[in-house]
Protein backbone atom coordinates (compact mmCIF):
# COMPACT_ATOMS: atom_id res chain seq x y z
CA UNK A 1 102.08 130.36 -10.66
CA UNK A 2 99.41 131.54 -7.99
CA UNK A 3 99.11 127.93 -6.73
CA UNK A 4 102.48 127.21 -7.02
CA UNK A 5 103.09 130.41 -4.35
CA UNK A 6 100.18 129.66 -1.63
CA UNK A 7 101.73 125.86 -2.00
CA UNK A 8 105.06 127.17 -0.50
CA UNK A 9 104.00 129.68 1.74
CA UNK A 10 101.32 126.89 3.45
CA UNK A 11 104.44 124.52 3.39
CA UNK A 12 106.84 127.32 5.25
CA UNK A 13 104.25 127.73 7.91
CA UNK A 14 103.46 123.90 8.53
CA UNK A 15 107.13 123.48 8.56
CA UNK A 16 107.98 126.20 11.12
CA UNK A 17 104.34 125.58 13.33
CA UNK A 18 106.09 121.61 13.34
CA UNK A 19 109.58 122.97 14.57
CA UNK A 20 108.61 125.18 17.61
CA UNK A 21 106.49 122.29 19.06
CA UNK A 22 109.39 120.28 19.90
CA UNK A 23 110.83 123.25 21.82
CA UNK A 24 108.25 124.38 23.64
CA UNK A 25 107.68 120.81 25.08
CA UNK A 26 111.53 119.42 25.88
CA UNK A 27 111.46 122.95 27.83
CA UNK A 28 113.24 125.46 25.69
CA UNK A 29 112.45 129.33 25.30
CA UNK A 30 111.69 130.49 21.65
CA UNK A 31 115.07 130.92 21.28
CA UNK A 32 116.09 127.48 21.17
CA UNK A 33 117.95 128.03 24.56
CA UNK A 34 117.40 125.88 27.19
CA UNK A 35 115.22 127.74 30.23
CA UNK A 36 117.25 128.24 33.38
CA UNK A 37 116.15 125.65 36.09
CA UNK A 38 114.28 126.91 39.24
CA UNK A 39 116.51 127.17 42.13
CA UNK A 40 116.13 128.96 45.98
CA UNK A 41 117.38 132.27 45.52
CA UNK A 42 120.54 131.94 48.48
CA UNK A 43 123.03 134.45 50.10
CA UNK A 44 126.07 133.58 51.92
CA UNK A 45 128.28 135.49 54.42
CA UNK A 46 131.50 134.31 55.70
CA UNK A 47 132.37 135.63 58.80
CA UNK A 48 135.68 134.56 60.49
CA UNK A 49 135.43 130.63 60.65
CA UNK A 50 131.51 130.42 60.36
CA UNK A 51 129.26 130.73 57.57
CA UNK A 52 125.71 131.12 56.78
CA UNK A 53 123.42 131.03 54.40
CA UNK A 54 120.08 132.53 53.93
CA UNK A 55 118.06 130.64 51.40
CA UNK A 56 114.29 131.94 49.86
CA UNK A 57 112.60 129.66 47.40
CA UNK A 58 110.00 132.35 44.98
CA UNK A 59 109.20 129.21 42.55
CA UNK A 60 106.67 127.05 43.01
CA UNK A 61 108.67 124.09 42.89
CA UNK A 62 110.99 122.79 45.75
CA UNK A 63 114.46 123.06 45.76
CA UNK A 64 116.96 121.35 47.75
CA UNK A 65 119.66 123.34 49.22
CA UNK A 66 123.05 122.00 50.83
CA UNK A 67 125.85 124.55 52.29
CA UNK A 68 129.88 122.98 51.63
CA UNK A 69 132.97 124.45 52.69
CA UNK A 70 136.41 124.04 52.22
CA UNK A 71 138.91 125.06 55.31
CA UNK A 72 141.68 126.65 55.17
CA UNK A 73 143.97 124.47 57.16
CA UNK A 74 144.94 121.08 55.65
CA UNK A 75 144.63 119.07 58.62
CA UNK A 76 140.67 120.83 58.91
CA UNK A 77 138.55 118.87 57.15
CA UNK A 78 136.12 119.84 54.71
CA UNK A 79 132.20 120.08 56.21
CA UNK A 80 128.59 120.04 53.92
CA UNK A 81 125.23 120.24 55.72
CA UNK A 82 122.63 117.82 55.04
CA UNK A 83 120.26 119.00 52.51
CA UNK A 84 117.37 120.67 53.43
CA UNK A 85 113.97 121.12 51.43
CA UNK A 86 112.96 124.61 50.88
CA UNK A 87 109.32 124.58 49.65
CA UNK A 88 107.63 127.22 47.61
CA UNK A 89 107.51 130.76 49.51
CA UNK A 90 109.69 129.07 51.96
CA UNK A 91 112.85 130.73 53.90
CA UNK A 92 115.55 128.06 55.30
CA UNK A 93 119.32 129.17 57.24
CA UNK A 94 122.21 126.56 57.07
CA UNK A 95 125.08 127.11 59.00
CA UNK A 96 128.38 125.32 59.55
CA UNK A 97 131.82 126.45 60.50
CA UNK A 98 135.50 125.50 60.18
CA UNK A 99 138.05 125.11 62.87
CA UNK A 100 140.48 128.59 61.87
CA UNK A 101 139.43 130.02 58.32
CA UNK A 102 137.34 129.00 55.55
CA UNK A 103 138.89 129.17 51.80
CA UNK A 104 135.40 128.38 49.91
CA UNK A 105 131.50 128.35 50.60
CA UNK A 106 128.73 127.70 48.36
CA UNK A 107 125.39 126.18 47.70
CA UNK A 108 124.27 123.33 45.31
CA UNK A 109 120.46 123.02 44.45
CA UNK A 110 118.82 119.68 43.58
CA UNK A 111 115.18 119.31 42.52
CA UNK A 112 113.20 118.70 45.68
């Protein structure tokens, strides 16, 4: 019966030491949830028909950061910046504007 026990409990632990290996190395916390990626921390202000952003990469990895907006007006059309590669510890402003007001502004991060 002894034998029997320290059989299962050495099988338990190989089998769980065998399932948290794959996790750890596709990228996922020990939660089996994938790990948020690593993206420029950014801050935009819309001010009348300009706006800015204020982008500050803390990882060590670079991000690529692009500012889009979507006017108002129909006949306005909408404007994106070209992206621009914020390295690590790096600090980068986009601006662009539309012609009256602007109805939406954000940022999309790629993988520099």
């Amino acid at each position: 019966m002894r034998s029997h026990l320290c059989r299962t409990t050495a099988l338990l632990l190989a089998t769980a030491a065998l399932s948290a290996a794959p996790a750890s190395a596709a990228g996922l916390s020990g939660r089996g949830t994938p790990e948020p990626p690593r993206e420029a921390e950014c801050h935009t202000r819309v001010h009348g028909s300009r706006a800015t952003t204020h982008c500050f990469n803390p990882n060590a990895t670079t991000d690529r950061v692009q500012l889009h907006l979507v006017c108002a007006r129909w006949w306005d059309p909408a404007m994106d910046t070209a992206p621009v590669t914020v390295g690590p510890a790096q600090h980068v402003s986009l601006t662009q504007r539309c012609w009256l007001e602007i109805r939406r502004a954000w940022v999309t991060h790629t993988p520099g």
